[in-house]
Protein backbone atom coordinates (compact mmCIF):
# COMPACT_ATOMS: atom_id res chain seq x y z
CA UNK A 1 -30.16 45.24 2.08
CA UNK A 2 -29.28 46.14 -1.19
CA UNK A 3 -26.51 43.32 -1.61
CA UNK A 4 -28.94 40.62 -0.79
CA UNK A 5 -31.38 41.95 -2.83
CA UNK A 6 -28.84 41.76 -5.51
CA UNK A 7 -28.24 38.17 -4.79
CA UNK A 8 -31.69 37.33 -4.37
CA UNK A 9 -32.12 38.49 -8.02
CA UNK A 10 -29.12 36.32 -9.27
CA UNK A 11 -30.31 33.28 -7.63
CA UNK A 12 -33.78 33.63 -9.70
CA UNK A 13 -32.20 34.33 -13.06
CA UNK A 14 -29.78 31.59 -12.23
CA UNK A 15 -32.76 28.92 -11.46
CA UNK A 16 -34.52 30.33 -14.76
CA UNK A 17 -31.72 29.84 -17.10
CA UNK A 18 -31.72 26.21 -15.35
CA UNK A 19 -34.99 25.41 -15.97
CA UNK A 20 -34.95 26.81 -19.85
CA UNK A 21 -31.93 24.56 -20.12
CA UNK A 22 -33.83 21.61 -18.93
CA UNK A 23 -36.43 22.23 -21.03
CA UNK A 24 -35.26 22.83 -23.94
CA UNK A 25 -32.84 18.99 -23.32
CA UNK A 26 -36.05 17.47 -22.63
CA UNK A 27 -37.52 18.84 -25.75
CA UNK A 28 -34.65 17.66 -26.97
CA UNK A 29 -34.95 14.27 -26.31
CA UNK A 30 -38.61 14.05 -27.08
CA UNK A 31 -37.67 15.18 -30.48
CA UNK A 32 -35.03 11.89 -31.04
CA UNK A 33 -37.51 10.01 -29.77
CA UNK A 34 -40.16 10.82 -32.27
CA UNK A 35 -37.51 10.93 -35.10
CA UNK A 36 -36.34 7.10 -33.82
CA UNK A 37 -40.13 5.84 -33.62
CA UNK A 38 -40.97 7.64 -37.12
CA UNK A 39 -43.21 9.99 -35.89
CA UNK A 40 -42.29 12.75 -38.37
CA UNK A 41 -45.15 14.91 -38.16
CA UNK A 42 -45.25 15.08 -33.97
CA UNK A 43 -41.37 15.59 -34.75
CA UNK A 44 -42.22 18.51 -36.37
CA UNK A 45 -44.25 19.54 -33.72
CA UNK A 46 -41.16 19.55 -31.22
CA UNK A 47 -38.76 21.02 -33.70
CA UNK A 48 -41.35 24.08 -33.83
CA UNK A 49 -41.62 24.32 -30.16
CA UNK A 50 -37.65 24.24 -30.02
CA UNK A 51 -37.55 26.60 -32.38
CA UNK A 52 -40.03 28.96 -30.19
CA UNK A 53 -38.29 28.33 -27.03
CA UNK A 54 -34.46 29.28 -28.62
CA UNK A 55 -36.03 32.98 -29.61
């Protein structure tokens, strides 16, 4: 019981770490596209939330 347990765990950090990853690429990408339409100040926005997100 204990090993599964054990890989229970592991599969939810590993689906975590996913979905930070995706997050912070689609933050990403929201970020280029603000910088591309000149949207400086929503840019900013993003770059804070990045920012948040990384700590």
């Amino acid at each position: 019981m204990g090993k599964r347990l054990d890989e229970t765990i592991n599969f939810m950090r590993w689906v975590k770490s996913r979905h930070d990853t995706t997050h912070l690429n689609m933050l990403y990408h929201i970020l280029a596209l603000c910088i591309q339409q000149e949207k400086y100040e929503d840019a900013a926005k993003i770059k804070k939330m990045i920012d948040e997100e990384k700590n």
